[in-house]
Protein backbone atom coordinates (compact mmCIF):
# COMPACT_ATOMS: atom_id res chain seq x y z
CA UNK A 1 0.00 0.00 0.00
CA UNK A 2 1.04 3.40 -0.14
CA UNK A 3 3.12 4.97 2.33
CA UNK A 4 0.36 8.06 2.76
CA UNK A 5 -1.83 7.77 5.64
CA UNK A 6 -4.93 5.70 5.06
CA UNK A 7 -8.73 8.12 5.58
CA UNK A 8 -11.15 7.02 7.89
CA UNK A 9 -12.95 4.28 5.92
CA UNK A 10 -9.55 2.76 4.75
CA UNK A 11 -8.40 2.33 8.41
CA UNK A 12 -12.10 0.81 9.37
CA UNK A 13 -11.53 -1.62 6.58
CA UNK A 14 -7.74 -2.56 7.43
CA UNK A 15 -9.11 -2.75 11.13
CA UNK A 16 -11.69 -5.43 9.76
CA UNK A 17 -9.14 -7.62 7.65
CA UNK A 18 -6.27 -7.00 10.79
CA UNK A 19 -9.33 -8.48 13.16
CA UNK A 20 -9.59 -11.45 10.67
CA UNK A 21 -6.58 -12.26 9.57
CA UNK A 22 -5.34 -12.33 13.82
CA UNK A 23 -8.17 -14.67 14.69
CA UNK A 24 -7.47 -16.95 11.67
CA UNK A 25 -3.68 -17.23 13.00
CA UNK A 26 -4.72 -17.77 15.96
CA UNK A 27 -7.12 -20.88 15.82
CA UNK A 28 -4.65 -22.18 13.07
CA UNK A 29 -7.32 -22.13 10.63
CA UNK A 30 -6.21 -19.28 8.39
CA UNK A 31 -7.12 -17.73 5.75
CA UNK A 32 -10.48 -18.44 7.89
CA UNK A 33 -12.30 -18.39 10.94
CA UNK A 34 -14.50 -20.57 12.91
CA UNK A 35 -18.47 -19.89 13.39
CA UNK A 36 -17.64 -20.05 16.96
CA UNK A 37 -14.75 -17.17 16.98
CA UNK A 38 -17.10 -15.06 14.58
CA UNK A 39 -19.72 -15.25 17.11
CA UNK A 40 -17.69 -14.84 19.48
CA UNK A 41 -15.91 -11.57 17.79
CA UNK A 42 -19.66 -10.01 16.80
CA UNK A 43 -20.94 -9.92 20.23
CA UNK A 44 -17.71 -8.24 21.86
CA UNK A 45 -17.26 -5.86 19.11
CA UNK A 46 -20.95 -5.58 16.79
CA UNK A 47 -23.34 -6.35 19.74
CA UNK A 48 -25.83 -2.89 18.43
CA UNK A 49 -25.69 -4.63 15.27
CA UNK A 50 -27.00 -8.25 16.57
CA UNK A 51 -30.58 -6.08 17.40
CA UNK A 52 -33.23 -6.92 14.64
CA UNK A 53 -31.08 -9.54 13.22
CA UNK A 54 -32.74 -13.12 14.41
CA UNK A 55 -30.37 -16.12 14.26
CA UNK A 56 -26.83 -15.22 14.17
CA UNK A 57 -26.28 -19.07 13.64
CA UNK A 58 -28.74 -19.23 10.96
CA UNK A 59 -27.25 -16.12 8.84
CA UNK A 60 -23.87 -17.78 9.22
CA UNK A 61 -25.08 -21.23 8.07
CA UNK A 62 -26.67 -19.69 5.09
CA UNK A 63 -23.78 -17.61 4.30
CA UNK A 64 -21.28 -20.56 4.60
CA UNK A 65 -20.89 -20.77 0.99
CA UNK A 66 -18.57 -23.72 0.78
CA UNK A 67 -20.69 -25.60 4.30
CA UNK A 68 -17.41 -25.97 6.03
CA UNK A 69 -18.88 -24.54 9.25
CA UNK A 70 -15.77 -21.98 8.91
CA UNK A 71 -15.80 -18.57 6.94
CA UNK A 72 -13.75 -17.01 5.24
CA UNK A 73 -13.14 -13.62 4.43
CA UNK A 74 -15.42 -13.03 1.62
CA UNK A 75 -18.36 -14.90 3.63
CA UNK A 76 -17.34 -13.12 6.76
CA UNK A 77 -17.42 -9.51 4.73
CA UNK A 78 -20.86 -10.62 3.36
CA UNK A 79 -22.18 -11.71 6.88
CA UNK A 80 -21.18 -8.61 8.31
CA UNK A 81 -23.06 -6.46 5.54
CA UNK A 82 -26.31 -8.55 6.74
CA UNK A 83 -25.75 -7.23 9.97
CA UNK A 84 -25.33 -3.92 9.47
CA UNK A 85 -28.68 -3.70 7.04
CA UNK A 86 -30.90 -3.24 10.04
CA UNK A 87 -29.16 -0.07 10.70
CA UNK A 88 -28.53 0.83 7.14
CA UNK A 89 -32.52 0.68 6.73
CA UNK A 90 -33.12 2.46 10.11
CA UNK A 91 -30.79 5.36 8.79
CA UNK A 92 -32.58 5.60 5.63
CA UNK A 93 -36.38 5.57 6.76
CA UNK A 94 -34.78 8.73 9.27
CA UNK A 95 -33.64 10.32 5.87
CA UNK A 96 -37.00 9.47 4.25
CA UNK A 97 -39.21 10.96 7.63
CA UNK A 98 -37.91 14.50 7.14
């Protein structure tokens, strides 16, 4: 990457794939990460996000592409867009109220 620093949404995003990539390393199953250490990650860091959602085990079996019960990054970048549309739709119908 370049040697300028990174804006706000850059440094979210390398935050994200940091996040990943350390947990993967960690439980030796990288490039990937367990249902149980995504879980486990989305209620100590997303827990406003988990409100309106349902079954955090169901979204993640559904979004397990490949079924291996683990996901990896592009299923765990998809999952986490799922969880934020709650708010992304609560955000717009403010927009739409004014």
């Amino acid at each position: 990457m370049a040697a300028e620093p990174l804006t706000e949404r850059e440094g979210a995003i390398e935050t994200i794939i940091n996040k990943f990539r350390i947990i993967g390393v960690v439980e030796e199953l990288a490039p990937r990460m367990s249902f149980n250490a995504f879980k486990k990650l989305v209620l100590q860091q997303l827990p406003h996000f988990l409100k309106d959602v349902g079954s955090l085990d169901e979204k993640m079996k559904s979004l397990d592409v490949n079924q291996d019960s683990k996901l990896n990054f592009n299923e765990c970048w998809r999952l986490m867009g799922e969880l934020a549309k709650p708010m992304w739709e609560e955000k717009v119908l403010e927009v739409l109220k004014k």
